[in-house]
Structure formats: C-alpha cells, structure tokens
PDB file of N, CA and C in Angstrom:
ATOM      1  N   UNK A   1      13.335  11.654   1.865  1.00  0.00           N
ATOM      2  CA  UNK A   1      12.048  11.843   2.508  1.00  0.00           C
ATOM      3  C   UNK A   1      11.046  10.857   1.907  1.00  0.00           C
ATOM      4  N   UNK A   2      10.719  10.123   2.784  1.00  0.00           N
ATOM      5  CA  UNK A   2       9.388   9.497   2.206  1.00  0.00           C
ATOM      6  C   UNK A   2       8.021  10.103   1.613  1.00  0.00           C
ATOM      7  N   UNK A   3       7.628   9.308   1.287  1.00  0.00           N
ATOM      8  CA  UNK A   3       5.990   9.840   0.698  1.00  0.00           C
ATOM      9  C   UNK A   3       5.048   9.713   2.038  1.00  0.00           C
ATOM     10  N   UNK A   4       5.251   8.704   2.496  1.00  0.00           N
ATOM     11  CA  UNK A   4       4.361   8.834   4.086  1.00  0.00           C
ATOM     12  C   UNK A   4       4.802   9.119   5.509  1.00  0.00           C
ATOM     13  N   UNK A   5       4.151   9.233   5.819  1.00  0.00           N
ATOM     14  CA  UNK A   5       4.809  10.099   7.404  1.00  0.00           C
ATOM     15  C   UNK A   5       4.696   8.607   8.647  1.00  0.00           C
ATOM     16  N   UNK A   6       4.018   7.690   7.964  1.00  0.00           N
ATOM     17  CA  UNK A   6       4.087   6.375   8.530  1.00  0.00           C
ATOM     18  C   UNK A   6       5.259   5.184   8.469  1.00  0.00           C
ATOM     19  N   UNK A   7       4.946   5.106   6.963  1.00  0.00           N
ATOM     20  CA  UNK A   7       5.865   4.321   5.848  1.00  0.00           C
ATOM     21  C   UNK A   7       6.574   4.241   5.646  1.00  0.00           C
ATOM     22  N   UNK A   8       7.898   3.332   5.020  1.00  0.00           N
ATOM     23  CA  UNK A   8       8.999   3.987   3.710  1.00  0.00           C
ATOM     24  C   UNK A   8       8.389   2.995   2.710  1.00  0.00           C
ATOM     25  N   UNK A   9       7.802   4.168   1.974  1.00  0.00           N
ATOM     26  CA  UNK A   9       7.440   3.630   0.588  1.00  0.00           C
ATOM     27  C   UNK A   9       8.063   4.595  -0.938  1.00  0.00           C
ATOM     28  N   UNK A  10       8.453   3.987  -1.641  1.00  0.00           N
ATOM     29  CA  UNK A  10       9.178   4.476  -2.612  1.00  0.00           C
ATOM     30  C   UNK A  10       7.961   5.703  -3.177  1.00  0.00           C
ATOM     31  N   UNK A  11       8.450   6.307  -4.018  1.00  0.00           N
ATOM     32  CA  UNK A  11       7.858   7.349  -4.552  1.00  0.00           C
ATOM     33  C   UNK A  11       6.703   7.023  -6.025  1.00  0.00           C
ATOM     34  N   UNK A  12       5.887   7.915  -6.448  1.00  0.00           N
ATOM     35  CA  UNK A  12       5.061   7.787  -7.382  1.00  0.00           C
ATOM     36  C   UNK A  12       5.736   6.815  -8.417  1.00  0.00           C
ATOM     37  N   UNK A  13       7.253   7.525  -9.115  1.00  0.00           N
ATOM     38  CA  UNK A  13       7.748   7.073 -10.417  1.00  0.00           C
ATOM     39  C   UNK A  13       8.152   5.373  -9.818  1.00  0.00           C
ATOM     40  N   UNK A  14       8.578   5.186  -8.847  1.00  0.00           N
ATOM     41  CA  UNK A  14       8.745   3.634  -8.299  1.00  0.00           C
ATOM     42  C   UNK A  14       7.417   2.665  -8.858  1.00  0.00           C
ATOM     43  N   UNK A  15       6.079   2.880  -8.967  1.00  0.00           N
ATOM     44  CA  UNK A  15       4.993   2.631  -9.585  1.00  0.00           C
ATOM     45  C   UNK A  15       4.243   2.138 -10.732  1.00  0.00           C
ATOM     46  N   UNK A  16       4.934   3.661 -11.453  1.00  0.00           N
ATOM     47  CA  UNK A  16       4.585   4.052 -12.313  1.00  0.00           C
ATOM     48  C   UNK A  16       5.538   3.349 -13.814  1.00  0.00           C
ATOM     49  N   UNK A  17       6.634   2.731 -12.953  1.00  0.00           N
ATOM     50  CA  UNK A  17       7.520   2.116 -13.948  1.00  0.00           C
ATOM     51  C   UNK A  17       7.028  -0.085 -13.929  1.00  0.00           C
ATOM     52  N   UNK A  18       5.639   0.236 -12.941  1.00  0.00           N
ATOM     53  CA  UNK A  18       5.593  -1.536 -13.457  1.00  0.00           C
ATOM     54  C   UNK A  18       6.051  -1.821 -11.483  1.00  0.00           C
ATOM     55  N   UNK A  19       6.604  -1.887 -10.698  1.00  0.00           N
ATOM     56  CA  UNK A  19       6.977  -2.086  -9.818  1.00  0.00           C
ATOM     57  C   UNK A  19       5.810  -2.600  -8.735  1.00  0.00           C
ATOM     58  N   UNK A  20       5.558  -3.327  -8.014  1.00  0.00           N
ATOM     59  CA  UNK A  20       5.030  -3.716  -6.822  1.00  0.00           C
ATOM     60  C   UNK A  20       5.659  -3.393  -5.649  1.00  0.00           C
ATOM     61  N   UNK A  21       5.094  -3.375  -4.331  1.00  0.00           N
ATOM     62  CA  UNK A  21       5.775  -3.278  -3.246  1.00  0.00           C
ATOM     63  C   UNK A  21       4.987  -4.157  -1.872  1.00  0.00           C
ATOM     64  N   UNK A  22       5.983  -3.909  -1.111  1.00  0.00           N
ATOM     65  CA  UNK A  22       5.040  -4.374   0.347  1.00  0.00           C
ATOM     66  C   UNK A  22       5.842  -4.156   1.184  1.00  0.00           C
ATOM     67  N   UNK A  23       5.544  -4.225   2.488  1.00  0.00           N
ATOM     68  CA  UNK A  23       6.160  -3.919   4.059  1.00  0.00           C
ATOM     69  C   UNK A  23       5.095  -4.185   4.881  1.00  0.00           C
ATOM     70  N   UNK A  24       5.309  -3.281   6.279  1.00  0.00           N
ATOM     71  CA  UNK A  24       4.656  -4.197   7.435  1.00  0.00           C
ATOM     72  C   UNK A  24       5.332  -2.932   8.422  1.00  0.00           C
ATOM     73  N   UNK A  25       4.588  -2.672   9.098  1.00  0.00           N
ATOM     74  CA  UNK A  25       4.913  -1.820  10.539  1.00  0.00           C
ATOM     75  C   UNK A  25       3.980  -2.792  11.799  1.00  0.00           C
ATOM     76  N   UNK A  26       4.711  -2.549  12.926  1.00  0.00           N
ATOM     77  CA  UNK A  26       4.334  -3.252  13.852  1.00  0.00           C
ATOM     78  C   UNK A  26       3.744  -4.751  13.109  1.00  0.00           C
ATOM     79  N   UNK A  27       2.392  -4.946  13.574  1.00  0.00           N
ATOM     80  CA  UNK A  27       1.836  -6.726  13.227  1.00  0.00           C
ATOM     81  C   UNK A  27       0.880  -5.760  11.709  1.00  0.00           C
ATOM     82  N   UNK A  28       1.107  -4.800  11.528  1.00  0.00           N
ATOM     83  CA  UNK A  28       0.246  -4.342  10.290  1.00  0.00           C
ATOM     84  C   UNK A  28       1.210  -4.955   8.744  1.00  0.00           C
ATOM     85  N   UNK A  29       0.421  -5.590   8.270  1.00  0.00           N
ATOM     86  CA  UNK A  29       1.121  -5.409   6.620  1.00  0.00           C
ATOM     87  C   UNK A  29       0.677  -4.638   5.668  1.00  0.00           C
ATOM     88  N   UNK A  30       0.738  -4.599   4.510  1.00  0.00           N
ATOM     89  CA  UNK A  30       0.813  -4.014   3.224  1.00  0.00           C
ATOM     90  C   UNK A  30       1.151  -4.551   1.587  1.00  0.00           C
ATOM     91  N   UNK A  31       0.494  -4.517   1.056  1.00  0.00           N
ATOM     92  CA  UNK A  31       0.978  -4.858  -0.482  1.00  0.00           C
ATOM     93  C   UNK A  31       0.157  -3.913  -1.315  1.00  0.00           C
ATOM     94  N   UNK A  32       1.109  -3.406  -2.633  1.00  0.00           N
ATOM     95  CA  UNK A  32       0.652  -2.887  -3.337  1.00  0.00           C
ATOM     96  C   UNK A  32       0.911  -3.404  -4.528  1.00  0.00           C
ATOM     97  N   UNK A  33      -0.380  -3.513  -5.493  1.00  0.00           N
ATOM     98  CA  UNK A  33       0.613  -3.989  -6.620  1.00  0.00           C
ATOM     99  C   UNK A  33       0.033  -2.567  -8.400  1.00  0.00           C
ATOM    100  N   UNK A  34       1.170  -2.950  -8.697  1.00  0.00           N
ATOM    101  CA  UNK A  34       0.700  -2.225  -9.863  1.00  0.00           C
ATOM    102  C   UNK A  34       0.140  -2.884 -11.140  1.00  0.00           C
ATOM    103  N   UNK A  35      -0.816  -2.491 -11.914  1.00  0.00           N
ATOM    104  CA  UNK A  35      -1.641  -2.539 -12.906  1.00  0.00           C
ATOM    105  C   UNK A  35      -2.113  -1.456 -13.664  1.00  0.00           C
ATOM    106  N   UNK A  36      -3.355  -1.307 -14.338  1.00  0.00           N
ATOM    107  CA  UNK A  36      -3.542  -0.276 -14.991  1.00  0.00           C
ATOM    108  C   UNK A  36      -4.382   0.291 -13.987  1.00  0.00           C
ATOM    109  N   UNK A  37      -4.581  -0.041 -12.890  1.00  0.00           N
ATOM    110  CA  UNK A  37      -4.572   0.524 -11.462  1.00  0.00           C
ATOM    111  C   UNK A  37      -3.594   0.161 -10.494  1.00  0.00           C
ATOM    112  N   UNK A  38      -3.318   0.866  -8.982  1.00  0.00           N
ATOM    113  CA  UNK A  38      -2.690   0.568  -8.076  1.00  0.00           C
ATOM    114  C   UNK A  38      -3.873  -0.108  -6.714  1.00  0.00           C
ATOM    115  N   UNK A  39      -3.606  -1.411  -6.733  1.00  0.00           N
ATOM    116  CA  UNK A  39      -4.190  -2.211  -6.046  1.00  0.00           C
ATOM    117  C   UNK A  39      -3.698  -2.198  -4.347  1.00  0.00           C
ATOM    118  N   UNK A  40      -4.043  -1.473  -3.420  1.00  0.00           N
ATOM    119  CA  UNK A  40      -3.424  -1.446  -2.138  1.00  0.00           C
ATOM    120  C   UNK A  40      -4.393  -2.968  -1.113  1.00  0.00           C
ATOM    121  N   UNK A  41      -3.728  -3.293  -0.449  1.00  0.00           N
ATOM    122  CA  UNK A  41      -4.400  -4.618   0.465  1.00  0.00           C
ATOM    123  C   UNK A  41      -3.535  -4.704   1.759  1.00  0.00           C
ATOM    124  N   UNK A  42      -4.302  -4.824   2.585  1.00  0.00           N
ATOM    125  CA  UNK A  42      -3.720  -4.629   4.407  1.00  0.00           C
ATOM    126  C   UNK A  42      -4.077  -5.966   5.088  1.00  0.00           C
ATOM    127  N   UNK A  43      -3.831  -6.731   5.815  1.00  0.00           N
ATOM    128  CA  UNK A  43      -3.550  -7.677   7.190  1.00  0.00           C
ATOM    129  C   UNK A  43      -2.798  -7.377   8.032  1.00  0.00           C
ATOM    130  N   UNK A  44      -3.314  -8.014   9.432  1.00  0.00           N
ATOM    131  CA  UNK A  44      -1.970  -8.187  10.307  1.00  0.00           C
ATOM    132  C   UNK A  44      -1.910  -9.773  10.476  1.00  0.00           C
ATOM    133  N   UNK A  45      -0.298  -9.395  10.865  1.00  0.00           N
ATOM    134  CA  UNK A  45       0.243 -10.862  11.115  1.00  0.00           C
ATOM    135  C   UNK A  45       1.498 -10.616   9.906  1.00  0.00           C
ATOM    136  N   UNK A  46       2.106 -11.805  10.585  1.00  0.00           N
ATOM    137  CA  UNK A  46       3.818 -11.617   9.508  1.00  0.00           C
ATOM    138  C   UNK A  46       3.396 -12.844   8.197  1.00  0.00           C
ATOM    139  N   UNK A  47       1.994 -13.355   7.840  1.00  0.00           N
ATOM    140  CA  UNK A  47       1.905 -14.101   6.550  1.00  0.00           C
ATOM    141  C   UNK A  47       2.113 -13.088   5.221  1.00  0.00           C
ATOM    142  N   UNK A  48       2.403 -14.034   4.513  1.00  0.00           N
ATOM    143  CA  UNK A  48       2.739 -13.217   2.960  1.00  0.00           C
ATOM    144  C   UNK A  48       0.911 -12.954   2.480  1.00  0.00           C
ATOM    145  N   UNK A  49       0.825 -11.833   1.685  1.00  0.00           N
ATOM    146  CA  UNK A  49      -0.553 -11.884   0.849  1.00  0.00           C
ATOM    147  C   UNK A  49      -0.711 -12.875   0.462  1.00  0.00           C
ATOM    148  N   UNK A  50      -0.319 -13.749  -0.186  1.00  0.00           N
ATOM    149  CA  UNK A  50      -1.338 -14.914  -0.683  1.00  0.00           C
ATOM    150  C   UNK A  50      -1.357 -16.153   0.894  1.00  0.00           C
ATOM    151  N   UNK A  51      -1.190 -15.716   1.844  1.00  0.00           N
ATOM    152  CA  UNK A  51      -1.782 -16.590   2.739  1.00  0.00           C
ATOM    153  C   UNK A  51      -2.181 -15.913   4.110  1.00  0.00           C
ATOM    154  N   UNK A  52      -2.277 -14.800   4.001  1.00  0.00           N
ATOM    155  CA  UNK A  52      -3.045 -13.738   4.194  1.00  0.00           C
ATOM    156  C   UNK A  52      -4.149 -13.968   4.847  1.00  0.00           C
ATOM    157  N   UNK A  53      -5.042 -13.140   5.671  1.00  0.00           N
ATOM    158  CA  UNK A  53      -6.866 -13.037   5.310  1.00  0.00           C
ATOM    159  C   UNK A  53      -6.332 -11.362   5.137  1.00  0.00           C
ATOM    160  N   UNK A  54      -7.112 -11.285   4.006  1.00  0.00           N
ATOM    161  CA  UNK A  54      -6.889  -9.941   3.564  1.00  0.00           C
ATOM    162  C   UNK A  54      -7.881  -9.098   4.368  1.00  0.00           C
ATOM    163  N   UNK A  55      -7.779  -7.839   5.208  1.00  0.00           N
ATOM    164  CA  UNK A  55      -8.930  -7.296   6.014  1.00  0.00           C
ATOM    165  C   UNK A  55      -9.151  -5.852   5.391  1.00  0.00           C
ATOM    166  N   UNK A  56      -8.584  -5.561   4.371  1.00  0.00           N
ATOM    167  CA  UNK A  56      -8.815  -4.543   3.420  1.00  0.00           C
ATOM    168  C   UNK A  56      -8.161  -4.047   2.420  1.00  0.00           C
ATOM    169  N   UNK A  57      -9.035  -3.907   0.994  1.00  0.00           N
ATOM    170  CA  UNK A  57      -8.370  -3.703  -0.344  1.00  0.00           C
ATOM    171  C   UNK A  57      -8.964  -2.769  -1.157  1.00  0.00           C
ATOM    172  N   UNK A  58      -8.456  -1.353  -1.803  1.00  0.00           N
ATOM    173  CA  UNK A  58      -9.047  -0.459  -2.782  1.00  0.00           C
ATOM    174  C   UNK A  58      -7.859  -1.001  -3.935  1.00  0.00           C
ATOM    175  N   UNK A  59      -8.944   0.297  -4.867  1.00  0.00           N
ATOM    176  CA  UNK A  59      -8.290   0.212  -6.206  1.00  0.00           C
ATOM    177  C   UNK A  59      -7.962   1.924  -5.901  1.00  0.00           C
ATOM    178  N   UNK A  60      -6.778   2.384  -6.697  1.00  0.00           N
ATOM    179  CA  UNK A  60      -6.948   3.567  -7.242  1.00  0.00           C
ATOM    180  C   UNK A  60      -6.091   4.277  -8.257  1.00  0.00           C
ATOM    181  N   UNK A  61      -6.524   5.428  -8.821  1.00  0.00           N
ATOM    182  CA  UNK A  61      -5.692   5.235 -10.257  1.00  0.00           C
ATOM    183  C   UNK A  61      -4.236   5.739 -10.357  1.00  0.00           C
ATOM    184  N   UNK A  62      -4.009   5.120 -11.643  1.00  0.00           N
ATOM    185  CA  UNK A  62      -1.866   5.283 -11.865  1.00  0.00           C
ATOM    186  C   UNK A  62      -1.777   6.358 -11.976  1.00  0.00           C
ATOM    187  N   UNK A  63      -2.241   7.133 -11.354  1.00  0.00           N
ATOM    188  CA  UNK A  63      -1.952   8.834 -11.160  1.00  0.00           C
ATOM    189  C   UNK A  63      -1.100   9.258 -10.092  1.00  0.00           C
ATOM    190  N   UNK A  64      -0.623  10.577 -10.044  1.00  0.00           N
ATOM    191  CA  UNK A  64      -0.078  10.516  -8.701  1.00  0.00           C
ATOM    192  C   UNK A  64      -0.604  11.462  -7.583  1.00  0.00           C
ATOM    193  N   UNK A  65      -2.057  11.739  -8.443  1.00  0.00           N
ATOM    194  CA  UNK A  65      -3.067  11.948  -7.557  1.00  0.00           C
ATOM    195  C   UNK A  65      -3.858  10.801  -6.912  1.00  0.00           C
ATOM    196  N   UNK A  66      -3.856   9.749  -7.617  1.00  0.00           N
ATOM    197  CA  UNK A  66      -4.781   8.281  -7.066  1.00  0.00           C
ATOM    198  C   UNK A  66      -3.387   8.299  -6.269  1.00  0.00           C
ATOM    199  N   UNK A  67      -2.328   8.493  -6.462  1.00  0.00           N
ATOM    200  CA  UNK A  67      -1.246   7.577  -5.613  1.00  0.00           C
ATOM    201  C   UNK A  67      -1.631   8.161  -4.354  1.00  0.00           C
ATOM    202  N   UNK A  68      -1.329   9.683  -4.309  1.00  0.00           N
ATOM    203  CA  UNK A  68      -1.508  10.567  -3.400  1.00  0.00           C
ATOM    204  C   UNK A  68      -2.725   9.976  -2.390  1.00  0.00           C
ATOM    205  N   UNK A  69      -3.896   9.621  -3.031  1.00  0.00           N
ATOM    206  CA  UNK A  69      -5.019   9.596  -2.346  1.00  0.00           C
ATOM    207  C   UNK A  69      -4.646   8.161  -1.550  1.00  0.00           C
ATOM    208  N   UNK A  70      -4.141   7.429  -2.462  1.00  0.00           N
ATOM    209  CA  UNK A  70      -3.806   5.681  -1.857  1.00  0.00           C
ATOM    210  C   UNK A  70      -2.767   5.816  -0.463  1.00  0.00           C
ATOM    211  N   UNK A  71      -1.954   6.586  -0.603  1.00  0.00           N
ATOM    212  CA  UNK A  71      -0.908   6.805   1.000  1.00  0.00           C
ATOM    213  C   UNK A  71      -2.196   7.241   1.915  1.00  0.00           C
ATOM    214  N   UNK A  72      -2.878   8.039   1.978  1.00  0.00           N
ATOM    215  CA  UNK A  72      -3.491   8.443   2.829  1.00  0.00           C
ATOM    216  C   UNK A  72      -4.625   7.490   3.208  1.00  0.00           C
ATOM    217  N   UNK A  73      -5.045   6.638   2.305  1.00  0.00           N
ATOM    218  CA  UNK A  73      -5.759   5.228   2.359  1.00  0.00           C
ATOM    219  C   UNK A  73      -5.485   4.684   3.289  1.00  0.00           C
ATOM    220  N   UNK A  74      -4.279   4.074   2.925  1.00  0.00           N
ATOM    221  CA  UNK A  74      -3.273   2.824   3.791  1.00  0.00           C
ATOM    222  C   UNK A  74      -3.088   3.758   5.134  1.00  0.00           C
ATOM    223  N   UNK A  75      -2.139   5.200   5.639  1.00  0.00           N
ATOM    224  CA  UNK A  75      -2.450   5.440   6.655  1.00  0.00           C
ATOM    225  C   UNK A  75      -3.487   5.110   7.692  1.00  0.00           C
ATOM    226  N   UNK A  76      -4.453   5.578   6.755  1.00  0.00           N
ATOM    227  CA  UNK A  76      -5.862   5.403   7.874  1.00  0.00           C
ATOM    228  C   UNK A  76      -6.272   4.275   8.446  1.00  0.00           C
ATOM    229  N   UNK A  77      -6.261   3.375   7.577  1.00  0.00           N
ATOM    230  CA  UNK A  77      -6.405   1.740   7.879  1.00  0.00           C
ATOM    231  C   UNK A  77      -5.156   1.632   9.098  1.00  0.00           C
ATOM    232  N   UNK A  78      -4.239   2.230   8.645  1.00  0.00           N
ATOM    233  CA  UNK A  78      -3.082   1.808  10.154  1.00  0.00           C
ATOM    234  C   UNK A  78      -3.741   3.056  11.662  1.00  0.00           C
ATOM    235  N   UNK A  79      -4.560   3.622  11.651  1.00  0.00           N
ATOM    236  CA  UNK A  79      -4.502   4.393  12.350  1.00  0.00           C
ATOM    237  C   UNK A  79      -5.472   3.579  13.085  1.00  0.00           C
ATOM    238  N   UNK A  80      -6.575   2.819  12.618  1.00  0.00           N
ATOM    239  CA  UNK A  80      -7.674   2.316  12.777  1.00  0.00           C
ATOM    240  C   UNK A  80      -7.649   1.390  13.374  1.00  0.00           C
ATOM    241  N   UNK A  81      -6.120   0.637  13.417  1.00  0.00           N
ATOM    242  CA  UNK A  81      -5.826  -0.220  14.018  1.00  0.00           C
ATOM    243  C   UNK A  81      -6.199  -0.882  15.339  1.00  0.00           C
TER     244      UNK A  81
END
C-alpha cells in the first residue's frame, strides 16, 4: 500500500534513511529531496528538476508527521492542476 492515494511513493523510513525521490503522473512531476528537512518541488513537463521551471516548493520537517503533512501537500498541488 502506498502512502498516497495518488502516488507510489516509498514510505516515511525510505526518507528518513538519507534517500531522495521523484516521479511524475500524467505531465505533473515531483522531487523530493532529503535534508535536515524534506524539500518537496512540482513542474509539469517530462524535464529533470534542474532544468525544470519549478512552479512549486515547501519545506517540511523529518518527521513523519511533516512527512504526513508533505503527501497531502504534493496531492493538492496535483489536484490544482
């Protein structure tokens, strides 16, 4: 089971061990990266983040309550679409 009802995104401990991620549904993308926060950032179009125009980016914390709050982030931005 995934963590999002949108997504397949790995779970909190996937994160929490140093890990980054990214994907893409329809022309929507995604990157997350980890730090001593979890950095989420959205575009569409099939470019990689660094060539990107990034059209939205939070911070939130290495918790897996910030995580919690960050899926529901990124949802919305796809809903908004």
């Amino acid at each position: 089971m995934s963590v999002s009802e949108i997504f397949e995104i790995p779970k909190f401990y996937y994160f929490n061990c140093g890990n980054d991620f990214s994907g893409s549904k329809d022309s929507f993308s995604y990157k997350i990266i980890t730090g001593e926060k979890l950095k989420c950032m959205t575009w569409h179009g099939r470019l990689c983040s660094m060539k990107a125009q990034i059209e939205n980016e939070a911070e939130f914390d290495r918790t897996q309550e910030g995580f919690d709050t960050m899926i529901k982030w990124l949802e919305e931005r796809y809903m908004d679409k």
